[in-house]
PDB file of N, CA and C in Angstrom:
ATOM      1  N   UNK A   1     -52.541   4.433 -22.858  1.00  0.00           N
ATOM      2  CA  UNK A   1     -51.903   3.930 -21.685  1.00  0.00           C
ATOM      3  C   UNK A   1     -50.938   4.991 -21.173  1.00  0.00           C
ATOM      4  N   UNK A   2     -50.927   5.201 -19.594  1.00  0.00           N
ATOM      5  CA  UNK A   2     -49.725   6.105 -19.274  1.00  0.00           C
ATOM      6  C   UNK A   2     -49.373   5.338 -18.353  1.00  0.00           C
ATOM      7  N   UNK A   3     -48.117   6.168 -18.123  1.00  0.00           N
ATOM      8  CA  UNK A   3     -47.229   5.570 -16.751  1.00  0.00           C
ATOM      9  C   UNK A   3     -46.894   6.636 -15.849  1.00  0.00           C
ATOM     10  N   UNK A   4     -47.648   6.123 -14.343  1.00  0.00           N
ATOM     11  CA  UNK A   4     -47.761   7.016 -13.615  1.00  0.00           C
ATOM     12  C   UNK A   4     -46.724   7.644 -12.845  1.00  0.00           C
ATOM     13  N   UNK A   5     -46.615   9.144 -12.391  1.00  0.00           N
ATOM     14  CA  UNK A   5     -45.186   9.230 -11.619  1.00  0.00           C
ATOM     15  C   UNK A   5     -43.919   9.224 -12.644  1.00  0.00           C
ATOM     16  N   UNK A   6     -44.152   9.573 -13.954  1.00  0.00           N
ATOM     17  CA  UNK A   6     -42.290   9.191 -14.864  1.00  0.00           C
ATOM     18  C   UNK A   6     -42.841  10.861 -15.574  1.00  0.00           C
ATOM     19  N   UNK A   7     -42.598  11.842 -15.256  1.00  0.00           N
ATOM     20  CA  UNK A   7     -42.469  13.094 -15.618  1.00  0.00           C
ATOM     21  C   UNK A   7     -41.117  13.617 -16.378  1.00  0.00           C
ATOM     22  N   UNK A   8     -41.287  14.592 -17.118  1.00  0.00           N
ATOM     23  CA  UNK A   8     -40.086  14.980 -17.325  1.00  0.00           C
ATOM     24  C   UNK A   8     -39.291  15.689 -15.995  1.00  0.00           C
ATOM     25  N   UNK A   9     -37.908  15.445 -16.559  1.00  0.00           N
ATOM     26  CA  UNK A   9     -36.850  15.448 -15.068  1.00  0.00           C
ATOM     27  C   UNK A   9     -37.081  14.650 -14.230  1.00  0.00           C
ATOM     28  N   UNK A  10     -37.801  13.552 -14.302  1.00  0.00           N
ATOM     29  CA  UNK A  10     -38.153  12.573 -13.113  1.00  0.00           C
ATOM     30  C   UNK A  10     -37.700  11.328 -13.488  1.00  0.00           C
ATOM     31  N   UNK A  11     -37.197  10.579 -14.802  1.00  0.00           N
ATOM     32  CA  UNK A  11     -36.947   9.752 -15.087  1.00  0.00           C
ATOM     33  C   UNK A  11     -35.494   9.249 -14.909  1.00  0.00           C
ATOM     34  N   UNK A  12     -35.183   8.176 -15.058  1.00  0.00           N
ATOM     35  CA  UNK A  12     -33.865   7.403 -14.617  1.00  0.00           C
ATOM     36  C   UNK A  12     -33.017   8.248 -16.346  1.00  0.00           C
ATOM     37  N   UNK A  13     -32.953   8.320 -16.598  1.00  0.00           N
ATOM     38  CA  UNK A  13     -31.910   8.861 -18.023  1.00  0.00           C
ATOM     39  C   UNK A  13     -31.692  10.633 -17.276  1.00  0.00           C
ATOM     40  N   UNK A  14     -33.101  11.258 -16.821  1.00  0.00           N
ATOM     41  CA  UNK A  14     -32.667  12.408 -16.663  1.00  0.00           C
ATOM     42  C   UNK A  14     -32.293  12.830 -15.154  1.00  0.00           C
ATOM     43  N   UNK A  15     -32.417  11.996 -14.373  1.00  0.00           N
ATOM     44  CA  UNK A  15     -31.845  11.832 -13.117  1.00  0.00           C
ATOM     45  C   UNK A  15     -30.563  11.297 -13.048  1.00  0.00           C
ATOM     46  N   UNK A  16     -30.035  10.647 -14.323  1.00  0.00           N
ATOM     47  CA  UNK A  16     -28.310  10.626 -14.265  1.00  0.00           C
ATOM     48  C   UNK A  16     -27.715  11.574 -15.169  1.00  0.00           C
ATOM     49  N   UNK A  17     -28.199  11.916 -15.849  1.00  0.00           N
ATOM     50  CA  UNK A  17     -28.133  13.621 -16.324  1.00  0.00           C
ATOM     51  C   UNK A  17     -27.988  14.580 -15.520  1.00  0.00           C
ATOM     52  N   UNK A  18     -28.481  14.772 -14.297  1.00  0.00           N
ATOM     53  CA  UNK A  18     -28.279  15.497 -13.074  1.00  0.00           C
ATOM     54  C   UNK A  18     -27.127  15.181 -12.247  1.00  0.00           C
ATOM     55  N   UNK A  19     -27.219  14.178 -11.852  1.00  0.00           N
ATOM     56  CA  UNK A  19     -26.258  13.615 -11.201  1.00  0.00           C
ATOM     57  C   UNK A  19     -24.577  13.908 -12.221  1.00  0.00           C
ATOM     58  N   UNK A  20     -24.831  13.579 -13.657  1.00  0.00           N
ATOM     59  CA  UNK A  20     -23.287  13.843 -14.426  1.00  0.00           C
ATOM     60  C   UNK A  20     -23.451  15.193 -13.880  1.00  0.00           C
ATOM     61  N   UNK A  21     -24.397  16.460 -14.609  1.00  0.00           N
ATOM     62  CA  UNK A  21     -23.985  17.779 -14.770  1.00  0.00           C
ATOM     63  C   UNK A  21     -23.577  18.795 -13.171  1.00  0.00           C
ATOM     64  N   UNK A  22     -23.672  17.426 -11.785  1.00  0.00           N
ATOM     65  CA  UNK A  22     -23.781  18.166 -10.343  1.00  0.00           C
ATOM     66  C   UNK A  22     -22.409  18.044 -10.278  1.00  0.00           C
ATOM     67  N   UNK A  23     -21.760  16.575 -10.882  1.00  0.00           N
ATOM     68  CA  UNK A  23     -20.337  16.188 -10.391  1.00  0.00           C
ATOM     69  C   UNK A  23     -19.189  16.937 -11.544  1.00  0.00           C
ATOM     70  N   UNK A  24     -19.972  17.467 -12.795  1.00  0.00           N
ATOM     71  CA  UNK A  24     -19.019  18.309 -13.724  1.00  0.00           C
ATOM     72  C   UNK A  24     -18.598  19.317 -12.954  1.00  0.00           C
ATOM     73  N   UNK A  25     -19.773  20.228 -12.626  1.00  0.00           N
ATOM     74  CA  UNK A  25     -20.081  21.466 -11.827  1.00  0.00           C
ATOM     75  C   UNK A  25     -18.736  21.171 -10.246  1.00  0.00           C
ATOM     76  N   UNK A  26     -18.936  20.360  -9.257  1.00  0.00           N
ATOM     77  CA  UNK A  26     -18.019  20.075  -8.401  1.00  0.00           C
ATOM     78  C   UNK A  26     -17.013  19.889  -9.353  1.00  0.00           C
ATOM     79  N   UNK A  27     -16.408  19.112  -9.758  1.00  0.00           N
ATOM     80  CA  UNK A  27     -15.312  18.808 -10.690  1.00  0.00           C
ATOM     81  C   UNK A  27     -14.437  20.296 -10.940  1.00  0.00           C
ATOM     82  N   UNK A  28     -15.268  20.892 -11.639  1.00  0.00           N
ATOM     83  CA  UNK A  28     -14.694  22.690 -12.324  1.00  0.00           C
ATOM     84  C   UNK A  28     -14.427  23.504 -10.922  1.00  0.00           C
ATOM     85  N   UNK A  29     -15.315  23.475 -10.209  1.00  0.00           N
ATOM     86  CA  UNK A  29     -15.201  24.275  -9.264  1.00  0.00           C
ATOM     87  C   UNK A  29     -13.526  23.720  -8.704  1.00  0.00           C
ATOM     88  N   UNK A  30     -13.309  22.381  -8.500  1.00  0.00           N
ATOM     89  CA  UNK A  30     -12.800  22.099  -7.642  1.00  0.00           C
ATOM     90  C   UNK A  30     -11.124  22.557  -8.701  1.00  0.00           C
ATOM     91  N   UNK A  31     -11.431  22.724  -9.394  1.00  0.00           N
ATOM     92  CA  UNK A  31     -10.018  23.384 -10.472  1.00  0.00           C
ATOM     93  C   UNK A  31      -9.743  24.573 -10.240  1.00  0.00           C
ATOM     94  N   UNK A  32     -10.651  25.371 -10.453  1.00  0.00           N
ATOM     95  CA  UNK A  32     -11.144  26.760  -9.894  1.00  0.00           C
ATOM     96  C   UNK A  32      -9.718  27.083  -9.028  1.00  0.00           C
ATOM     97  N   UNK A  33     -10.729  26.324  -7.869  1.00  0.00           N
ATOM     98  CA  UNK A  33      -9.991  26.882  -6.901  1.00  0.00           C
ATOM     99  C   UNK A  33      -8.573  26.741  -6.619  1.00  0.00           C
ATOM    100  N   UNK A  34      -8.204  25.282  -7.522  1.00  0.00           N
ATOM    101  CA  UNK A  34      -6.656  25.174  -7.592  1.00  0.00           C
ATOM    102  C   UNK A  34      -6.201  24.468  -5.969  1.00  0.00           C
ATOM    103  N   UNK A  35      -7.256  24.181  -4.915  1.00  0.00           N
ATOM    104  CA  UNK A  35      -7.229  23.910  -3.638  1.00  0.00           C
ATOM    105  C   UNK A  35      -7.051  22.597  -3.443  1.00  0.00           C
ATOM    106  N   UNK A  36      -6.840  21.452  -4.363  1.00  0.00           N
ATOM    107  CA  UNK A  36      -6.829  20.374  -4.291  1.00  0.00           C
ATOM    108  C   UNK A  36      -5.996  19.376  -3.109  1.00  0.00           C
ATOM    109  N   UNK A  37      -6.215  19.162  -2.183  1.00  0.00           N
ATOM    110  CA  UNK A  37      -5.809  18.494  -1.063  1.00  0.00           C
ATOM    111  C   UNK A  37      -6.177  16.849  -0.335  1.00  0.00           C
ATOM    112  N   UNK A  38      -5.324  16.760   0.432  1.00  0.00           N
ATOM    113  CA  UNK A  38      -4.934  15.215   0.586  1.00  0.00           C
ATOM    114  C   UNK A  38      -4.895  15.037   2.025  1.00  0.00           C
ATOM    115  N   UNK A  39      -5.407  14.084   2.894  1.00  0.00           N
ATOM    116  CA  UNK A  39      -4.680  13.421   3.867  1.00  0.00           C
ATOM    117  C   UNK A  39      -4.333  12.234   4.346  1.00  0.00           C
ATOM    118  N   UNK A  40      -3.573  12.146   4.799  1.00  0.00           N
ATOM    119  CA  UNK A  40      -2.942  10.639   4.981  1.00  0.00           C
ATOM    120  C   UNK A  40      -3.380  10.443   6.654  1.00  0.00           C
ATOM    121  N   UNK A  41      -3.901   9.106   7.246  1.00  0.00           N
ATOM    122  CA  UNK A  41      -4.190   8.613   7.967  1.00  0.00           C
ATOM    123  C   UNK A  41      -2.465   8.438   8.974  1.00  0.00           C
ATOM    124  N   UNK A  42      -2.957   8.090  10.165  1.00  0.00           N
ATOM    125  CA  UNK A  42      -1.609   8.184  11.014  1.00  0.00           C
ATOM    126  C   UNK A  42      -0.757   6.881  10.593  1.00  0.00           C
ATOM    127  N   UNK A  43      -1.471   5.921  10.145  1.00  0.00           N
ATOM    128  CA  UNK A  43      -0.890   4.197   9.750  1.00  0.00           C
ATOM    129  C   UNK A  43      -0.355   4.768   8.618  1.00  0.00           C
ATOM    130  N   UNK A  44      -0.536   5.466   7.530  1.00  0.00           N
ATOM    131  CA  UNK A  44       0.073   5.657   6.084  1.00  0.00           C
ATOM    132  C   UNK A  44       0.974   6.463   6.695  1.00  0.00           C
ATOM    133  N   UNK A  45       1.101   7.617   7.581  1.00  0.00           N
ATOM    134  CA  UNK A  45       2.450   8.580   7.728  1.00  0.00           C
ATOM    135  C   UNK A  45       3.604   7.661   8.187  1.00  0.00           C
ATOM    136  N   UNK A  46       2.876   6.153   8.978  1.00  0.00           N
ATOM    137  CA  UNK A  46       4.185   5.664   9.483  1.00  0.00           C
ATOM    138  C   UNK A  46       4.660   4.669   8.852  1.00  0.00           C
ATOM    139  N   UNK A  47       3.746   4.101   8.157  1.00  0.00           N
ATOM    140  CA  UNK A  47       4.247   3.035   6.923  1.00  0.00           C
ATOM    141  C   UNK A  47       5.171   3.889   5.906  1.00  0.00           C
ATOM    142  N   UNK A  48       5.109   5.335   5.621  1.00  0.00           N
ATOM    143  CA  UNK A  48       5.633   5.668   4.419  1.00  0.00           C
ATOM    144  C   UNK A  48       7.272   6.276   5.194  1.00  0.00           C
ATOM    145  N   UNK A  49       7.240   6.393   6.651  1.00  0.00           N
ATOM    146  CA  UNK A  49       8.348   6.390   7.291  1.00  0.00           C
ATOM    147  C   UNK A  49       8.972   5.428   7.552  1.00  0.00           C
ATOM    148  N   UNK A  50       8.392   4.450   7.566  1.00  0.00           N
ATOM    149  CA  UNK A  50       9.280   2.746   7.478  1.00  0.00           C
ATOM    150  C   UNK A  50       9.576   2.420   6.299  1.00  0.00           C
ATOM    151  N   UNK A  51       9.219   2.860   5.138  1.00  0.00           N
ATOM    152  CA  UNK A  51       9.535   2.219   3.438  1.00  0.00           C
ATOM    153  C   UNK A  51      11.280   3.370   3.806  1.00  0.00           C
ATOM    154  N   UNK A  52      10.579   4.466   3.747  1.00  0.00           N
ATOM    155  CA  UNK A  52      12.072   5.435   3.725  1.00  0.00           C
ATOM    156  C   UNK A  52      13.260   5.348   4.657  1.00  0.00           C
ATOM    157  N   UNK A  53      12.647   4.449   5.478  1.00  0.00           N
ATOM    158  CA  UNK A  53      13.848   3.817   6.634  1.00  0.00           C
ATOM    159  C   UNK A  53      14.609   3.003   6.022  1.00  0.00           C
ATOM    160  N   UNK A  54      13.577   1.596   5.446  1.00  0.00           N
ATOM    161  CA  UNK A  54      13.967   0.892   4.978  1.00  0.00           C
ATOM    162  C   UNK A  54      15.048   0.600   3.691  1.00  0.00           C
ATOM    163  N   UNK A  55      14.729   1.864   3.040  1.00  0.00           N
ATOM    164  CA  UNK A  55      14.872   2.641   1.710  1.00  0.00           C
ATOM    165  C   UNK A  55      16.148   2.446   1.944  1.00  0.00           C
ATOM    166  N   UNK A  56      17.017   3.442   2.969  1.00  0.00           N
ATOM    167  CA  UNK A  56      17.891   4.182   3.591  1.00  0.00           C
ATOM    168  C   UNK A  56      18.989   3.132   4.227  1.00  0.00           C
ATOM    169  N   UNK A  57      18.570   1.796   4.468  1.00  0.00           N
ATOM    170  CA  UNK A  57      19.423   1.144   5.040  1.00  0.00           C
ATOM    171  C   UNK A  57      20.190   0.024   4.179  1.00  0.00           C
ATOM    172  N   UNK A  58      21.431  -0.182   4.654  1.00  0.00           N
ATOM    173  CA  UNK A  58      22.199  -0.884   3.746  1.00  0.00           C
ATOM    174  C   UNK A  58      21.117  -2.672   3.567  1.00  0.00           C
ATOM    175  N   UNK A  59      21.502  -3.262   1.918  1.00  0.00           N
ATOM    176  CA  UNK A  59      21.034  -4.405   1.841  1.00  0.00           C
ATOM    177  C   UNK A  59      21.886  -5.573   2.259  1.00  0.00           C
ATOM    178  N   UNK A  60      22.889  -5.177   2.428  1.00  0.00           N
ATOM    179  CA  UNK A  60      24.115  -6.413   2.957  1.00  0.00           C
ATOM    180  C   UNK A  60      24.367  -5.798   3.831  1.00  0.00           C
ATOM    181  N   UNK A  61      24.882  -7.236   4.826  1.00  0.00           N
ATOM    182  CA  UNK A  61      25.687  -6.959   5.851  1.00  0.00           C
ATOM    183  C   UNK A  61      27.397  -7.069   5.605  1.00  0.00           C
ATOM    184  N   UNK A  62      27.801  -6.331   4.909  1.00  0.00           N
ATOM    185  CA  UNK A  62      29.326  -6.861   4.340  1.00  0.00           C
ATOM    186  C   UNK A  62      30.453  -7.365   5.298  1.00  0.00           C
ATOM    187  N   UNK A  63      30.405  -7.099   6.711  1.00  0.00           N
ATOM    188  CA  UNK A  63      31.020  -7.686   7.863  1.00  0.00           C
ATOM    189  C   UNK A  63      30.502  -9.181   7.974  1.00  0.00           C
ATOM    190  N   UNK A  64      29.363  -9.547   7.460  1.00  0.00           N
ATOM    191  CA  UNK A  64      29.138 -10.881   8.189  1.00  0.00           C
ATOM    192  C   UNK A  64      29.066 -11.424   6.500  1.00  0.00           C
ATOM    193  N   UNK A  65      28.461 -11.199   5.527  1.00  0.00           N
ATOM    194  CA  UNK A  65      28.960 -11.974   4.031  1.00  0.00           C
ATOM    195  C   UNK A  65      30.662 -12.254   3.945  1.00  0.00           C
ATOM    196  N   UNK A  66      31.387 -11.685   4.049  1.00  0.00           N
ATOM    197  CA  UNK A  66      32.762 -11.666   4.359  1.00  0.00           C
ATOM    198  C   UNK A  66      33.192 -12.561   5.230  1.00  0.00           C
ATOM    199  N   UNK A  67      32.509 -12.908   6.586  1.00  0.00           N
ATOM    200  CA  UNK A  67      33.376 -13.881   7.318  1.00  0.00           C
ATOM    201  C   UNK A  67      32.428 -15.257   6.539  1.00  0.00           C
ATOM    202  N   UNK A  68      31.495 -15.015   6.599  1.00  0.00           N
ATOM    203  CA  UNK A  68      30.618 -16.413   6.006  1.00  0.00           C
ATOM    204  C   UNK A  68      31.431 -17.087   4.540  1.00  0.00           C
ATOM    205  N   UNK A  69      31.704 -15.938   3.678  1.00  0.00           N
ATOM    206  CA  UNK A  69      32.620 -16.199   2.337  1.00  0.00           C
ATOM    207  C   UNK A  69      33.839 -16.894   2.834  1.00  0.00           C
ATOM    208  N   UNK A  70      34.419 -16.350   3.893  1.00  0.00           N
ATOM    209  CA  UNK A  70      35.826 -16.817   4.244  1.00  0.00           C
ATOM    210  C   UNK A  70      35.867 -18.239   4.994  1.00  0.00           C
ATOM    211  N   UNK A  71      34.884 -18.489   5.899  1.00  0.00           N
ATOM    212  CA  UNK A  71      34.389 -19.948   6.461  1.00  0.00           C
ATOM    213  C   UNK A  71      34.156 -20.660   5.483  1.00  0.00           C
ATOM    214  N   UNK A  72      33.512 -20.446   4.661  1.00  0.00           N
ATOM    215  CA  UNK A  72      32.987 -21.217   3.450  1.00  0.00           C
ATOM    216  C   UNK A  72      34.080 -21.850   2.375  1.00  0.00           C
ATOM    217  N   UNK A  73      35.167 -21.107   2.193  1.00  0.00           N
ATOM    218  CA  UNK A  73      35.868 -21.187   1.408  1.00  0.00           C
ATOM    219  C   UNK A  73      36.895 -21.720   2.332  1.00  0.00           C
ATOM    220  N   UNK A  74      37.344 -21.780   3.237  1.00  0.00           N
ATOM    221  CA  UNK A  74      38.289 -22.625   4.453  1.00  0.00           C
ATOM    222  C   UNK A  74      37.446 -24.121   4.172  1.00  0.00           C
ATOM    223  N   UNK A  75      36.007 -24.153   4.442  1.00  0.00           N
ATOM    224  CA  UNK A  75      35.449 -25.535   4.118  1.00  0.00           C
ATOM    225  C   UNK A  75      35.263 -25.663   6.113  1.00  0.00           C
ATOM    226  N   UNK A  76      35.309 -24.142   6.868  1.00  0.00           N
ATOM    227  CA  UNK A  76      34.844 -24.558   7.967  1.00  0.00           C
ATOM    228  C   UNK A  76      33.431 -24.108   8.486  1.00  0.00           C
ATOM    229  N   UNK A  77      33.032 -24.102   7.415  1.00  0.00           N
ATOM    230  CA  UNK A  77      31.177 -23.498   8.167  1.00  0.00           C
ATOM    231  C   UNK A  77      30.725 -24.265   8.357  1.00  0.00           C
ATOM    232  N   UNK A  78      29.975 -24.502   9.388  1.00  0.00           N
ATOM    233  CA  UNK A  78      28.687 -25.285   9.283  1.00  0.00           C
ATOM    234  C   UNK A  78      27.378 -24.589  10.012  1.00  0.00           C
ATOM    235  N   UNK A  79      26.460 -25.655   9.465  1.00  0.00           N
ATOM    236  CA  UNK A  79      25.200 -24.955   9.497  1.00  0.00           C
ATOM    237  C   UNK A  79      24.278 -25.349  10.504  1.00  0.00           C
ATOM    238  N   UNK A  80      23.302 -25.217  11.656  1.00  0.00           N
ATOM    239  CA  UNK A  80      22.576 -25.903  12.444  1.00  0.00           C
ATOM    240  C   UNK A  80      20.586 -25.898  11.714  1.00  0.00           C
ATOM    241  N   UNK A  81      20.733 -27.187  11.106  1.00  0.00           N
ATOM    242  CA  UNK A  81      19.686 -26.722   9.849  1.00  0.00           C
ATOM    243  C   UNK A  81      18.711 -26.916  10.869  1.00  0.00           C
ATOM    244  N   UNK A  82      18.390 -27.253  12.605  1.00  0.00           N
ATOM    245  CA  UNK A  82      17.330 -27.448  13.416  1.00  0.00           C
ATOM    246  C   UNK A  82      17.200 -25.841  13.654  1.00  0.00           C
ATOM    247  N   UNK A  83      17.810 -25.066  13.668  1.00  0.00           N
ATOM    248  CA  UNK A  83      18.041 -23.856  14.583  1.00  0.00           C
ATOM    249  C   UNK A  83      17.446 -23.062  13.622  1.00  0.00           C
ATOM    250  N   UNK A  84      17.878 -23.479  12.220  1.00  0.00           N
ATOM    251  CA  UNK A  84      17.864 -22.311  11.096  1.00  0.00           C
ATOM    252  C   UNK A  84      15.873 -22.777  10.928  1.00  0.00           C
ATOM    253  N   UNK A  85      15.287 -23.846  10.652  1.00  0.00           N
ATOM    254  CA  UNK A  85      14.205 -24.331  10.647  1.00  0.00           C
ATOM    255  C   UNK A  85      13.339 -23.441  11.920  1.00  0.00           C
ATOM    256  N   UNK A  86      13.551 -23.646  12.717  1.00  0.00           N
ATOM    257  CA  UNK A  86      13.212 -23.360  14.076  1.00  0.00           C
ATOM    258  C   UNK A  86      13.124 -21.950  13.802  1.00  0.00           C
ATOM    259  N   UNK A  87      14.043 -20.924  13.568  1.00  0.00           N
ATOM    260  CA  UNK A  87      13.393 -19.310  13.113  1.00  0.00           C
ATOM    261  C   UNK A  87      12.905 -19.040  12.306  1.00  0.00           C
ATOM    262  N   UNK A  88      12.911 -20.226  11.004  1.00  0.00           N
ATOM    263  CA  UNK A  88      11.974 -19.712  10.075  1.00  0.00           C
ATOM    264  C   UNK A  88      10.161 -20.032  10.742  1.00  0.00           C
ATOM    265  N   UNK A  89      10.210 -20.983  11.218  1.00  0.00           N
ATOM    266  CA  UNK A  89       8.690 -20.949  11.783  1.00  0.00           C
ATOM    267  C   UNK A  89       8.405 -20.142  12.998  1.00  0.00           C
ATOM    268  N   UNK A  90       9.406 -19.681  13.938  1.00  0.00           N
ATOM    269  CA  UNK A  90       9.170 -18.365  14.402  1.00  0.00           C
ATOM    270  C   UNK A  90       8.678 -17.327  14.010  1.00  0.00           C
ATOM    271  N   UNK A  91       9.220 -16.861  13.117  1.00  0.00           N
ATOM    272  CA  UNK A  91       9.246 -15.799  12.238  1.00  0.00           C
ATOM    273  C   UNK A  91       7.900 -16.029  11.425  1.00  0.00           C
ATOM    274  N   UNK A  92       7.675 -17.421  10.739  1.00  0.00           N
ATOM    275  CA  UNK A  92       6.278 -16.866   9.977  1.00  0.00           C
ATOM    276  C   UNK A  92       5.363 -17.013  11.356  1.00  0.00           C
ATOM    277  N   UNK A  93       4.869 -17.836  12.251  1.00  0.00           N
ATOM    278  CA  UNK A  93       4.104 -17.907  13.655  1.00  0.00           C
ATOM    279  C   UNK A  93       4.124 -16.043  13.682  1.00  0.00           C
ATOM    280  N   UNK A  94       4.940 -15.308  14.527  1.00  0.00           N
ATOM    281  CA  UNK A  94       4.955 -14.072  14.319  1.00  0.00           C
ATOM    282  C   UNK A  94       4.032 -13.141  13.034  1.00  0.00           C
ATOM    283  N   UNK A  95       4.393 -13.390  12.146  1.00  0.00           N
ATOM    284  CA  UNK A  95       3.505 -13.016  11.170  1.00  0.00           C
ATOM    285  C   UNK A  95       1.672 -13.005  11.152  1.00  0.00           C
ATOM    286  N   UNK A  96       1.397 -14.216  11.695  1.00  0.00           N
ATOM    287  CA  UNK A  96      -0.028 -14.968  12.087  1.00  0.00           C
ATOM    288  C   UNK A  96      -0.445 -13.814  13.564  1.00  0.00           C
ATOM    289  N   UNK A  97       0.636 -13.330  14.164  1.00  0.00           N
ATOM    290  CA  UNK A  97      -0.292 -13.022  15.453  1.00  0.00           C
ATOM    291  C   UNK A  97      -0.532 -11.580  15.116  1.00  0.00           C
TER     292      UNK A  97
END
């Protein structure tokens, strides 16, 4: 019995044998040359300029924790929990568009 068309170098074991020893070969070369390079898309240059913005800016507002601490502790704050409700579903709505 034979099987037609399965030659040596033609078979699935030695056709990924080729395929390893093409991507070693690229691989070395690509050391070689020591040329190893990168690019970033225009959305990643500006996302990674908004993390470092973000990075960069204070996490408190210490002018407004300060008067809120001081209302709070007078016992004169109050809160408008329709208003405060009302931007949080702004804010996620926004998110959705």
């Amino acid at each position: 019995m034979g099987i037609n068309g399965v030659e040596p170098g033609n078979t699935p074991y030695d056709l990924r044998e080729i395929r390893k020893d093409k991507l070693a070969k690229a691989v070395k070369d690509s050391a070689q040359s020591g040329k190893d390079t990168a690019s970033l898309s225009a959305d990643a240059k500006l996302r990674a300029v908004a993390l470092a913005e973000a990075k960069a800016a204070p996490d408190v507002r210490e002018h407004k924790v300060a008067l809120l601490k001081a209302q709070v502790q007078a016992g004169t704050y109050e809160s408008d929990s329709k208003a405060i409700a009302a931007k949080m579903v702004a804010e996620e709505l926004e998110e959705w568009e």
